[in-house]
PDB file of N, CA and C in Angstrom:
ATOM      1  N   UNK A   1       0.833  -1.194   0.000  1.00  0.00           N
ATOM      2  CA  UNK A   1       0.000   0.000   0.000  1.00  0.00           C
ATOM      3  C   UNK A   1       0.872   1.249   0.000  1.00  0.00           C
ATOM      4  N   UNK A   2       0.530   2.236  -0.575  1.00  0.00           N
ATOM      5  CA  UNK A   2       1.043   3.311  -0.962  1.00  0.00           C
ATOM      6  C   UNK A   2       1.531   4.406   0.838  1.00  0.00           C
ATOM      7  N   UNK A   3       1.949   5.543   1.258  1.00  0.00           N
ATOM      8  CA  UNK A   3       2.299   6.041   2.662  1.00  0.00           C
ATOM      9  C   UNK A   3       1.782   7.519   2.041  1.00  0.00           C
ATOM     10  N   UNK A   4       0.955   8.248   2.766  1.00  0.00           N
ATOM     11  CA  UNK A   4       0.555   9.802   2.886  1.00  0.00           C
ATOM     12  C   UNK A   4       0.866  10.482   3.489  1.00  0.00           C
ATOM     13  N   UNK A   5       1.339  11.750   3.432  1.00  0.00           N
ATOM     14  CA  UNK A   5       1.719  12.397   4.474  1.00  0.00           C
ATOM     15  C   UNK A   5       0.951  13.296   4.278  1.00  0.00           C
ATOM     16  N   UNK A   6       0.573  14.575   5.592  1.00  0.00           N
ATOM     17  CA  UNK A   6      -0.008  15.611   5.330  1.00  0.00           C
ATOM     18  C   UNK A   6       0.644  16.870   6.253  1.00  0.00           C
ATOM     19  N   UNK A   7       1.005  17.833   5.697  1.00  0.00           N
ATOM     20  CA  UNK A   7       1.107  19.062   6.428  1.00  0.00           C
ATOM     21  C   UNK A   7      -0.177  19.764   6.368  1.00  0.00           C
ATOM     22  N   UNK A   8      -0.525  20.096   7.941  1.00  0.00           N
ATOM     23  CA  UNK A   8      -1.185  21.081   8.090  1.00  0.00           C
ATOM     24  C   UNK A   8      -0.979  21.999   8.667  1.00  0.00           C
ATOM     25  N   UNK A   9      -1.549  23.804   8.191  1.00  0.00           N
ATOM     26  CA  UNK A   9      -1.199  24.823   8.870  1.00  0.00           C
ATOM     27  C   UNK A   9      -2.217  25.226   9.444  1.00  0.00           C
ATOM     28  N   UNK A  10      -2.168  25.989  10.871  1.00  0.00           N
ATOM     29  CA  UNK A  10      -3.134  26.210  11.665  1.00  0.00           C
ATOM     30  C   UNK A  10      -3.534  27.624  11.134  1.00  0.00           C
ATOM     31  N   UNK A  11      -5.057  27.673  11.708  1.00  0.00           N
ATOM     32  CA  UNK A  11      -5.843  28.832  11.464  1.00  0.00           C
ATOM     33  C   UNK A  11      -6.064  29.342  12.435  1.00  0.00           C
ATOM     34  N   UNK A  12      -5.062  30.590  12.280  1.00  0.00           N
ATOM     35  CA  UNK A  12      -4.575  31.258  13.592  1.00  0.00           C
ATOM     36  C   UNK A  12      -5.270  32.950  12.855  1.00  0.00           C
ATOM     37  N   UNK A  13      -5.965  33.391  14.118  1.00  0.00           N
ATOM     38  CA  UNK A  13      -6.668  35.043  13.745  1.00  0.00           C
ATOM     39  C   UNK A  13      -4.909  35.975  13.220  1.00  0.00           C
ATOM     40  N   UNK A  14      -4.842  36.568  12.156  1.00  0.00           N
ATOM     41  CA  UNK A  14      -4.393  36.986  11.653  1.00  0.00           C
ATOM     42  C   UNK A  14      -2.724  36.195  11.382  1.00  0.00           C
ATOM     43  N   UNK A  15      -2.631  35.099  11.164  1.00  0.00           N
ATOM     44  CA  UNK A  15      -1.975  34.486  10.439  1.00  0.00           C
ATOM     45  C   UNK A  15      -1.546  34.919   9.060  1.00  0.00           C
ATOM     46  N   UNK A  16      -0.510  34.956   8.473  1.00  0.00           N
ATOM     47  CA  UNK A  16       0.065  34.734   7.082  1.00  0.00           C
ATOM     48  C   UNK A  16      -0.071  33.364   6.529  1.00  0.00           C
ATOM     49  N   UNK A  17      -0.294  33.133   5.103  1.00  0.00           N
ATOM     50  CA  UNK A  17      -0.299  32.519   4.373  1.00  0.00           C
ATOM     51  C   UNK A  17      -0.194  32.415   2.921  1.00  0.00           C
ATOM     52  N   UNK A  18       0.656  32.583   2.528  1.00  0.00           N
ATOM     53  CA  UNK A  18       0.617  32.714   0.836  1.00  0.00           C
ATOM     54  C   UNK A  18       0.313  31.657  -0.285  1.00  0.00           C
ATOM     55  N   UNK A  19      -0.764  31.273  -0.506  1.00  0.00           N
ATOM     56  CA  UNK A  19      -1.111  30.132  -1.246  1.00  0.00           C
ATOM     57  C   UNK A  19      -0.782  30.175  -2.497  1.00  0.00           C
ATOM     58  N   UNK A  20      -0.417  31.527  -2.898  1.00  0.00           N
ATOM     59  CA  UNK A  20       0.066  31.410  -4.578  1.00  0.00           C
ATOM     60  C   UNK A  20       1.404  30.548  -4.470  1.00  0.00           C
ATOM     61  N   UNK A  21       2.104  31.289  -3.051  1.00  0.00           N
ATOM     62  CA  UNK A  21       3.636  31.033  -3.407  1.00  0.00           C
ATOM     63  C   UNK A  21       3.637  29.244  -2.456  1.00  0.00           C
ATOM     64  N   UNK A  22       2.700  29.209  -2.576  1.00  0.00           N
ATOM     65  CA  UNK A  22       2.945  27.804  -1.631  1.00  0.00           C
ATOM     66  C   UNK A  22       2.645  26.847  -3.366  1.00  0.00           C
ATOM     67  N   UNK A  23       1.526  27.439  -3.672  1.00  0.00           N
ATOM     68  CA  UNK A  23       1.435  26.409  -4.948  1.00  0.00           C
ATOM     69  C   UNK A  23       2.574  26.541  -5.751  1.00  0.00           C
ATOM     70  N   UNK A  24       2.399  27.558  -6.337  1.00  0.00           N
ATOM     71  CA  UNK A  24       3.314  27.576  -7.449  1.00  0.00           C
ATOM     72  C   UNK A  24       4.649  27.755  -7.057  1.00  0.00           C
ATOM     73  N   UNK A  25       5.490  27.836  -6.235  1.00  0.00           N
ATOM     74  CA  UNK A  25       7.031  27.954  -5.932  1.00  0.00           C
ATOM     75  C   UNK A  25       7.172  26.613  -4.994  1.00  0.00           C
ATOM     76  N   UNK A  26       6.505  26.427  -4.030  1.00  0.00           N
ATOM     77  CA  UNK A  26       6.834  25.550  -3.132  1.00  0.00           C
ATOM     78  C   UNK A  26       6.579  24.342  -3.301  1.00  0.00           C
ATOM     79  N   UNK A  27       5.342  24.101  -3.421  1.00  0.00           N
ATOM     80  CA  UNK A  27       5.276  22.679  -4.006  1.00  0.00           C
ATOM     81  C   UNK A  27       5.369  22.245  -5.605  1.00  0.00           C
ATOM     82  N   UNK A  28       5.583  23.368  -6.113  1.00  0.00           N
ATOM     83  CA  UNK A  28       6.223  22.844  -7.690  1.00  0.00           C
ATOM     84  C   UNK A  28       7.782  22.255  -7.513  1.00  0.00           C
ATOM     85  N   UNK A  29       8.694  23.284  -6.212  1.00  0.00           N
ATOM     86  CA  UNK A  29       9.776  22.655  -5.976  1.00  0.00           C
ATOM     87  C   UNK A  29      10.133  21.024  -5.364  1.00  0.00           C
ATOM     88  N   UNK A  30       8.909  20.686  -4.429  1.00  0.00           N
ATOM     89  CA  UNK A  30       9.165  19.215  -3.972  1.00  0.00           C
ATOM     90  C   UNK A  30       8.643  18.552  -4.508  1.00  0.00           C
ATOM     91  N   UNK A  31       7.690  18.723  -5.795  1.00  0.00           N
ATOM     92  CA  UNK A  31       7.777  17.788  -6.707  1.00  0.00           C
ATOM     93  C   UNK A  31       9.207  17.455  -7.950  1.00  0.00           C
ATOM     94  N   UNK A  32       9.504  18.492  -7.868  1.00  0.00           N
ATOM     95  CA  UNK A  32      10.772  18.452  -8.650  1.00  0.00           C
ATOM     96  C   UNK A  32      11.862  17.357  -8.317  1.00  0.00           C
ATOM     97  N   UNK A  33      11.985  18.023  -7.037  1.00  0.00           N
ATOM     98  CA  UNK A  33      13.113  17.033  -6.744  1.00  0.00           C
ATOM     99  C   UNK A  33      12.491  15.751  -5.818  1.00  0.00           C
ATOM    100  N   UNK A  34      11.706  15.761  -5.620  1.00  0.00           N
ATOM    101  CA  UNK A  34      11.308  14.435  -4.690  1.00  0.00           C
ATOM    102  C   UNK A  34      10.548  13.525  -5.364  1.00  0.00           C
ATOM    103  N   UNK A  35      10.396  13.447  -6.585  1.00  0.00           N
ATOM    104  CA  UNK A  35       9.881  12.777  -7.789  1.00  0.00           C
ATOM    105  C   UNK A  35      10.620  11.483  -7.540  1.00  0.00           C
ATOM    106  N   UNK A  36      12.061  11.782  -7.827  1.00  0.00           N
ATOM    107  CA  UNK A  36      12.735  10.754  -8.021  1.00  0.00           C
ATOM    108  C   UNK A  36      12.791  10.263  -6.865  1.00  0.00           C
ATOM    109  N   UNK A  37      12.418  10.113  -5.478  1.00  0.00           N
ATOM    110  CA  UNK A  37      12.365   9.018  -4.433  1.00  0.00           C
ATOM    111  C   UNK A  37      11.321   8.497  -4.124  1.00  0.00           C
ATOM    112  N   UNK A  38      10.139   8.547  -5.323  1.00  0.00           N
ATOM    113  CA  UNK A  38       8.478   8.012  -4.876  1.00  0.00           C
ATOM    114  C   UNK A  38       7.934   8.768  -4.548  1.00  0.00           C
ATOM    115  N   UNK A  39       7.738   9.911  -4.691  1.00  0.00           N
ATOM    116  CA  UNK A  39       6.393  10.963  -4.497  1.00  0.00           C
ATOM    117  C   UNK A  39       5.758  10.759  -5.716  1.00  0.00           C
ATOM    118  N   UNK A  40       4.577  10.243  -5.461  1.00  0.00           N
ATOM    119  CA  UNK A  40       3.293  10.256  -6.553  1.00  0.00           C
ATOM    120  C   UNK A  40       2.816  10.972  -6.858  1.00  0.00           C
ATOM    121  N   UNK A  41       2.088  11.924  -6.070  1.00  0.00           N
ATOM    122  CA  UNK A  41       1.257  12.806  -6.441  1.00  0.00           C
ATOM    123  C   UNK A  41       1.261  13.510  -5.216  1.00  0.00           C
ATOM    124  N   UNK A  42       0.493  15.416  -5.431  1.00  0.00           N
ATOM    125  CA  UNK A  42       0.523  15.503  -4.270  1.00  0.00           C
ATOM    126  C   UNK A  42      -0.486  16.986  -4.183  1.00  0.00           C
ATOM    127  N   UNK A  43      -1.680  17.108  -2.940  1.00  0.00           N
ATOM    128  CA  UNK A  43      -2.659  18.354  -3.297  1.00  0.00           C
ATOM    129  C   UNK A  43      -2.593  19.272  -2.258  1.00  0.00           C
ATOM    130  N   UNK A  44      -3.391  20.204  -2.786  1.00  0.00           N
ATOM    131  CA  UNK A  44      -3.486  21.573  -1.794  1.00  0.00           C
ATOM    132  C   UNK A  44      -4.692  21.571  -1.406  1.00  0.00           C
ATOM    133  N   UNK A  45      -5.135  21.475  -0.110  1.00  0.00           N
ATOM    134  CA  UNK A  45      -6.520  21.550  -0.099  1.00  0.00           C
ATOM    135  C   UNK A  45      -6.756  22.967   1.146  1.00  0.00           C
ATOM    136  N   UNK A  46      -7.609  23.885   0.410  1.00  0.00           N
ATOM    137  CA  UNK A  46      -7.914  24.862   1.302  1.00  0.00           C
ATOM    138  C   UNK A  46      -9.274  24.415   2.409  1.00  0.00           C
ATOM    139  N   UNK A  47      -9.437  24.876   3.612  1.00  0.00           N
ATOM    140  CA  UNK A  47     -10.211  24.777   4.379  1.00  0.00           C
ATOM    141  C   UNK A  47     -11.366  25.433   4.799  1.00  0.00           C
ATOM    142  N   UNK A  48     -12.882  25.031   4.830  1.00  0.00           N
ATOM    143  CA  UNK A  48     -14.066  26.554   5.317  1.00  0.00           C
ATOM    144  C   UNK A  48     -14.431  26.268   6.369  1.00  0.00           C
ATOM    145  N   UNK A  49     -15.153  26.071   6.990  1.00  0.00           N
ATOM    146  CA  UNK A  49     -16.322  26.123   7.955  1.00  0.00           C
ATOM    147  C   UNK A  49     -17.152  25.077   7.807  1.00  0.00           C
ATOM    148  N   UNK A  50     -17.169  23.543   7.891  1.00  0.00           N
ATOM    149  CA  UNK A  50     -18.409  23.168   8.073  1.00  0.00           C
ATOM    150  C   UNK A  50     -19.439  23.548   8.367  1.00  0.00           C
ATOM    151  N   UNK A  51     -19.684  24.309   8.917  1.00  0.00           N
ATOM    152  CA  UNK A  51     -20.926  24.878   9.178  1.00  0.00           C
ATOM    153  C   UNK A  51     -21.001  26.307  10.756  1.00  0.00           C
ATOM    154  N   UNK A  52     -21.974  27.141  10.338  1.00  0.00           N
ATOM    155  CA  UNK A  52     -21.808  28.397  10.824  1.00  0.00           C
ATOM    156  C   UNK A  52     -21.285  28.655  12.427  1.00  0.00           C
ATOM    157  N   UNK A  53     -21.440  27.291  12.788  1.00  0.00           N
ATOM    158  CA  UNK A  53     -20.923  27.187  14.412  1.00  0.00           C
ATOM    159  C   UNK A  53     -18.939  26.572  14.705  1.00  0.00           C
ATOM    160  N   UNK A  54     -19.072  26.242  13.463  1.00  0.00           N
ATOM    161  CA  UNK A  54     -17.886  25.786  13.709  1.00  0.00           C
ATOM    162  C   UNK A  54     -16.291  26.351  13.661  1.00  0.00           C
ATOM    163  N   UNK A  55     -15.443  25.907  14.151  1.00  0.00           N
ATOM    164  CA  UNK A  55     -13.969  26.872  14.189  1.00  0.00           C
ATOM    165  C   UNK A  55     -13.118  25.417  13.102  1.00  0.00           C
ATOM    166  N   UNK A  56     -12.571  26.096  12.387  1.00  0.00           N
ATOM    167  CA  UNK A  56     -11.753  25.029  11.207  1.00  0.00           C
ATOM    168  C   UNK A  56     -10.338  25.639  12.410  1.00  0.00           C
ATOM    169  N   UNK A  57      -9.677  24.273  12.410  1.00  0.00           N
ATOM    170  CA  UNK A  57      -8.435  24.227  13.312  1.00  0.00           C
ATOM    171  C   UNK A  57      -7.576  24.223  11.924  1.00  0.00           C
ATOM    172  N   UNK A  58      -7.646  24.171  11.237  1.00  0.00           N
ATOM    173  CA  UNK A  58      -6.605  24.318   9.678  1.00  0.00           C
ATOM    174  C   UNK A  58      -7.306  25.360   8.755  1.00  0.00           C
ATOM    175  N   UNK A  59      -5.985  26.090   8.119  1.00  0.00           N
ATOM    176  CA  UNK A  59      -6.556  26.810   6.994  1.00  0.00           C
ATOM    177  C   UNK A  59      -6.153  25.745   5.557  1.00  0.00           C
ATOM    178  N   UNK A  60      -5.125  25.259   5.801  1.00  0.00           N
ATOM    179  CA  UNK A  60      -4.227  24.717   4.175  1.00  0.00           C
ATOM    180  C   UNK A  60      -3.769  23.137   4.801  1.00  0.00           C
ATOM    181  N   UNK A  61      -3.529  22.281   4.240  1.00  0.00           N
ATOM    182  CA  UNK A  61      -3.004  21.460   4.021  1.00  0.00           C
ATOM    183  C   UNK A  61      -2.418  20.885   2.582  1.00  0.00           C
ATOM    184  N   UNK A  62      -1.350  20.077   2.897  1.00  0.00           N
ATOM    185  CA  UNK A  62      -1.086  19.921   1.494  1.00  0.00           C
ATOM    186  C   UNK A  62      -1.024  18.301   2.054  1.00  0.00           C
ATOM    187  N   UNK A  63      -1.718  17.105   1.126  1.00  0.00           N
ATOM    188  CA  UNK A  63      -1.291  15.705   1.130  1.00  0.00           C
ATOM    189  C   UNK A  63       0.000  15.054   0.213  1.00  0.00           C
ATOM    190  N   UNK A  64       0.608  14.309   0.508  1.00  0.00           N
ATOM    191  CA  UNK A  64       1.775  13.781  -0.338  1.00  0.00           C
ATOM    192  C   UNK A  64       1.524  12.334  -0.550  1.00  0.00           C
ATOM    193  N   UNK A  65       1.446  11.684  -1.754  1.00  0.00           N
ATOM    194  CA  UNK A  65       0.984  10.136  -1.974  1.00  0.00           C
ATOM    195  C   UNK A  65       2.651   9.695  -1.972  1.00  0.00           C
ATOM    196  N   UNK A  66       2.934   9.263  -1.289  1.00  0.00           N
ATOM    197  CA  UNK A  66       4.588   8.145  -1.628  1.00  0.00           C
ATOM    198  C   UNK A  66       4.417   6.994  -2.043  1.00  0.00           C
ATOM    199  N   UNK A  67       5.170   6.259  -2.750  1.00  0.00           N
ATOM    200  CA  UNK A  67       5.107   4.861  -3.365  1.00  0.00           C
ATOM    201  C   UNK A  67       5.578   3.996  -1.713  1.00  0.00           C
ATOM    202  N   UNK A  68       5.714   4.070  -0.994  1.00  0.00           N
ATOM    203  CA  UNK A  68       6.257   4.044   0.433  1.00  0.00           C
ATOM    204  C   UNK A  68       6.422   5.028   1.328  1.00  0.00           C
ATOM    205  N   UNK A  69       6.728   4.349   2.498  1.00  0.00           N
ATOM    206  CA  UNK A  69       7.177   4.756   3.847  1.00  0.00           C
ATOM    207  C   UNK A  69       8.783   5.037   3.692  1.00  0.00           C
ATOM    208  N   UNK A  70       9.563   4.466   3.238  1.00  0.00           N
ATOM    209  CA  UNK A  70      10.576   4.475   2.733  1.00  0.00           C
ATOM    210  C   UNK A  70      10.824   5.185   2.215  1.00  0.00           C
ATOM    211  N   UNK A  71      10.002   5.224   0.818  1.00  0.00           N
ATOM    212  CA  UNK A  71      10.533   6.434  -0.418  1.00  0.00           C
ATOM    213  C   UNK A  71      10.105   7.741   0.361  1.00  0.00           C
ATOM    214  N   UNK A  72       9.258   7.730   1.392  1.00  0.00           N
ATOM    215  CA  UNK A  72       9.073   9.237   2.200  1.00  0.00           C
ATOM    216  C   UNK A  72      10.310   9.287   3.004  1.00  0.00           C
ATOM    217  N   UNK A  73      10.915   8.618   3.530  1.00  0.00           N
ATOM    218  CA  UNK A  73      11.895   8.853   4.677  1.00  0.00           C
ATOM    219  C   UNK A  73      13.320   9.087   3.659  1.00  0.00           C
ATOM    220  N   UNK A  74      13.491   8.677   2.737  1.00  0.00           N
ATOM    221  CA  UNK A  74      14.324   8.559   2.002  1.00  0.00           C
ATOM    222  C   UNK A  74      14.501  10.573   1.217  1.00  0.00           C
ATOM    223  N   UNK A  75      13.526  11.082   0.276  1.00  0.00           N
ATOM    224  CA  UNK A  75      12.963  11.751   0.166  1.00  0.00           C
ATOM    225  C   UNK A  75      13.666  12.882   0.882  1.00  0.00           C
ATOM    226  N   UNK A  76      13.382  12.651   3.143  1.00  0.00           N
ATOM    227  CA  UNK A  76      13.223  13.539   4.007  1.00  0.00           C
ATOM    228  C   UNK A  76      14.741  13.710   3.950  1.00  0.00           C
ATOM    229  N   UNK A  77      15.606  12.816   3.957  1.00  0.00           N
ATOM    230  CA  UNK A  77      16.947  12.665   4.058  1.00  0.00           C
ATOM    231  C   UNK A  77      17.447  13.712   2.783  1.00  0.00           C
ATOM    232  N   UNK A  78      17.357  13.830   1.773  1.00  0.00           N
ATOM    233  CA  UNK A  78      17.736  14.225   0.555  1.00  0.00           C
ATOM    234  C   UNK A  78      18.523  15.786   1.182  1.00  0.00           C
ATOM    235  N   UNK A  79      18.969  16.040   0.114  1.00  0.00           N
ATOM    236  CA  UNK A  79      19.997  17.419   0.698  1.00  0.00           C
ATOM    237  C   UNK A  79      18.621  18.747   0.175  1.00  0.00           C
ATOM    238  N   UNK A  80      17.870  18.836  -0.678  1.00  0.00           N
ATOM    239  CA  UNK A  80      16.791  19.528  -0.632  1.00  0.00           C
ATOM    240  C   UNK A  80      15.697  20.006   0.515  1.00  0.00           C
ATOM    241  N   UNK A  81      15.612  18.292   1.630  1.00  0.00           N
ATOM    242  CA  UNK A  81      14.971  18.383   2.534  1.00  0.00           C
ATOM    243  C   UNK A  81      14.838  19.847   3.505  1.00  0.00           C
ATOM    244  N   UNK A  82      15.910  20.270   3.798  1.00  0.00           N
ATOM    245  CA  UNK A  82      16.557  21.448   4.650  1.00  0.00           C
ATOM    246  C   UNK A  82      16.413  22.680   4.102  1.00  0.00           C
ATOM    247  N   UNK A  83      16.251  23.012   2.493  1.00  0.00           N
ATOM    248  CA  UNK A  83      16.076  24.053   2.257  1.00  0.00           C
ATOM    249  C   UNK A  83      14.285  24.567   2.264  1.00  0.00           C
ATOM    250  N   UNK A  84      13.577  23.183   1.851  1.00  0.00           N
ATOM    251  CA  UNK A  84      12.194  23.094   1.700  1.00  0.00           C
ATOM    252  C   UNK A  84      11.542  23.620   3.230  1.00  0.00           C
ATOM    253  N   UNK A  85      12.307  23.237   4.801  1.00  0.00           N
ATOM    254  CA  UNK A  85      11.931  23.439   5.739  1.00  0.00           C
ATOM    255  C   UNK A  85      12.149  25.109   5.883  1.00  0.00           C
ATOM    256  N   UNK A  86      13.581  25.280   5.254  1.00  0.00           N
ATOM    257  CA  UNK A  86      13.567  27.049   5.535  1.00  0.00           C
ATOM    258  C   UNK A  86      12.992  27.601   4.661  1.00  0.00           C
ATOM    259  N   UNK A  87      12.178  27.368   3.682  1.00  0.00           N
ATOM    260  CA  UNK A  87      11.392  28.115   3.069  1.00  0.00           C
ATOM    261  C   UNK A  87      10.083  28.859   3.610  1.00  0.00           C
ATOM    262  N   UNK A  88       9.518  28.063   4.496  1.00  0.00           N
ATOM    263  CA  UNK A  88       8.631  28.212   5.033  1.00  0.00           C
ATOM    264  C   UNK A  88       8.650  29.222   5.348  1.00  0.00           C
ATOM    265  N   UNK A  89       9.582  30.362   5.746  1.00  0.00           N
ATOM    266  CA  UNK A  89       9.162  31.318   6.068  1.00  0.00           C
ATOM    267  C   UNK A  89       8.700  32.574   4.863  1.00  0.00           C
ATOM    268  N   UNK A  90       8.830  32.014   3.592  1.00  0.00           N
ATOM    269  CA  UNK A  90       8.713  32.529   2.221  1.00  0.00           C
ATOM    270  C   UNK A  90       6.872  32.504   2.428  1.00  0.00           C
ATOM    271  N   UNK A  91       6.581  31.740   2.938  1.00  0.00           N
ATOM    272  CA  UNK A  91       4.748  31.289   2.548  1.00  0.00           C
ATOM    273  C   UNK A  91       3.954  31.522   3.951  1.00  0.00           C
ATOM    274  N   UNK A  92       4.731  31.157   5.204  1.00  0.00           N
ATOM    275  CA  UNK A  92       3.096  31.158   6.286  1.00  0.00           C
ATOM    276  C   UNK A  92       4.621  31.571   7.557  1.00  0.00           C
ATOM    277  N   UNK A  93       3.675  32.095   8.366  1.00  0.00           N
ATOM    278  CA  UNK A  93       4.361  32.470   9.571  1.00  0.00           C
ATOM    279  C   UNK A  93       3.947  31.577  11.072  1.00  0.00           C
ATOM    280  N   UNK A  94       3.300  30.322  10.691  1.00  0.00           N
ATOM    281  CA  UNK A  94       2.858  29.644  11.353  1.00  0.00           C
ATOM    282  C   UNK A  94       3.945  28.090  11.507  1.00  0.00           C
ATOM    283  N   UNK A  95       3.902  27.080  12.202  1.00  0.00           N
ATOM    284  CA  UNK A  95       4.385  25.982  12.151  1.00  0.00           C
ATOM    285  C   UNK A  95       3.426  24.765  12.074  1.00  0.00           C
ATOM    286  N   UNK A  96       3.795  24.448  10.597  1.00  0.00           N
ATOM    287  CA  UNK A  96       2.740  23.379  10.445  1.00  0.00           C
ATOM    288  C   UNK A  96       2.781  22.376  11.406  1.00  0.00           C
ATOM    289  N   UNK A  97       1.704  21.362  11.668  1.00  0.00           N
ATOM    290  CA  UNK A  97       2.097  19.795  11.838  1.00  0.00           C
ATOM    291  C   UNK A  97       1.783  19.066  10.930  1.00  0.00           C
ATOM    292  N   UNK A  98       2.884  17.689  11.117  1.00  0.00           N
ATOM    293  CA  UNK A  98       2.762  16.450  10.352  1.00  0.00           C
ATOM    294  C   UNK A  98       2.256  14.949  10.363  1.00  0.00           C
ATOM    295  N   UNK A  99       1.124  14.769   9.503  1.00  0.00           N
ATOM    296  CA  UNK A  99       0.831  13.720   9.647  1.00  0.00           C
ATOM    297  C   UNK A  99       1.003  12.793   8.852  1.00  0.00           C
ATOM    298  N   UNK A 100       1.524  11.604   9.133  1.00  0.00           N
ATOM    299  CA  UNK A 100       2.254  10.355   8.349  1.00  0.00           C
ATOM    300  C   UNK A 100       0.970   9.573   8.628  1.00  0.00           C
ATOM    301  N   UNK A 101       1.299   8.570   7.782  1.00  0.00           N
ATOM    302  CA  UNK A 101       0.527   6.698   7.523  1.00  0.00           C
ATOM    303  C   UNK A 101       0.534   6.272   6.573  1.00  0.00           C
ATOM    304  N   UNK A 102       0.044   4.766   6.737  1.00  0.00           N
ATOM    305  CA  UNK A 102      -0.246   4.058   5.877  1.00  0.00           C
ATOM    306  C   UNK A 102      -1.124   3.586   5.375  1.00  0.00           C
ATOM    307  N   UNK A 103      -1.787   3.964   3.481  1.00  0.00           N
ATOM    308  CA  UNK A 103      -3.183   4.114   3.215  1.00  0.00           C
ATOM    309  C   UNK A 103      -3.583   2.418   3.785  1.00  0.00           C
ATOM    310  N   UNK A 104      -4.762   2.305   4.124  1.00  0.00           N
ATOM    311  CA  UNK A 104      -5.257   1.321   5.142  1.00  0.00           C
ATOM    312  C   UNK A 104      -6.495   1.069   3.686  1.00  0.00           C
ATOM    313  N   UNK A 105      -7.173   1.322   2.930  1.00  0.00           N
ATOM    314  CA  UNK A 105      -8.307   0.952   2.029  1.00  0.00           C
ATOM    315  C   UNK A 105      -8.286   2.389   1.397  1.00  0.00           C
ATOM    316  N   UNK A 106      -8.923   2.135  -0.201  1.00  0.00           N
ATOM    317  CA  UNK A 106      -8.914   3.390  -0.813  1.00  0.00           C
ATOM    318  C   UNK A 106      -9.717   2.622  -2.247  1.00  0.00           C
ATOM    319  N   UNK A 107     -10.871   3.811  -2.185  1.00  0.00           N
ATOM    320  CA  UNK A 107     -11.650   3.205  -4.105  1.00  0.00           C
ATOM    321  C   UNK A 107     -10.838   3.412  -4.810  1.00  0.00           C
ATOM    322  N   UNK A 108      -9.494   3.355  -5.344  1.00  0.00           N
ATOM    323  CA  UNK A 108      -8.743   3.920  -6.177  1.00  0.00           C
ATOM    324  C   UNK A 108      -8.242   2.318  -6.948  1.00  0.00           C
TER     325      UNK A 108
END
């Protein structure tokens, strides 16, 4: 079975976030180079409100499909890894968290 990862950034009252430069600079870059260790595919998903009572604890996430657990850890190791982390301050002024696994069932 394939390994997902997800960064999410919190939705913090007046937070930064730059979603242009997250799409188009940032994650155009870790597909670039993290292609070649099993990154499959990988999305941006913005966040609303389920409904009018509710507080969304995320504004952005991005998911990462890996051909493995491996090809993700492998990937993290890469000499790119380190610059991708200091970028962050190019796009959000927040500290994402990370969530790893392993897809468990999927209609795909």
């Amino acid at each position: 079975m394939t390994y997902v990862t997800m960064v999410a950034y919190p939705a913090v009252a007046g937070a930064k976030f730059n979603l242009q430069y997250y799409t188009n600079n940032h994650m155009q870059t870790v597909n670039k180079h993290w292609k070649q260790y099993g990154l499959l595919d990988w999305k941006v998903i913005t966040f609303g409100a389920a409904g009018p009572d509710d507080t969304k604890p995320y504004s952005v996430a991005s998911t990462m499909t890996w051909s493995s657990a491996e090809a993700f850890q492998k990937a993290m190791s890469s000499e790119i890894a380190g610059d991708l982390t200091e970028d962050l301050k190019n796009f959000s002024d927040q500290s994402p968290i990370f969530l790893v696994g392993n897809v468990a069932a999927s209609s795909a």
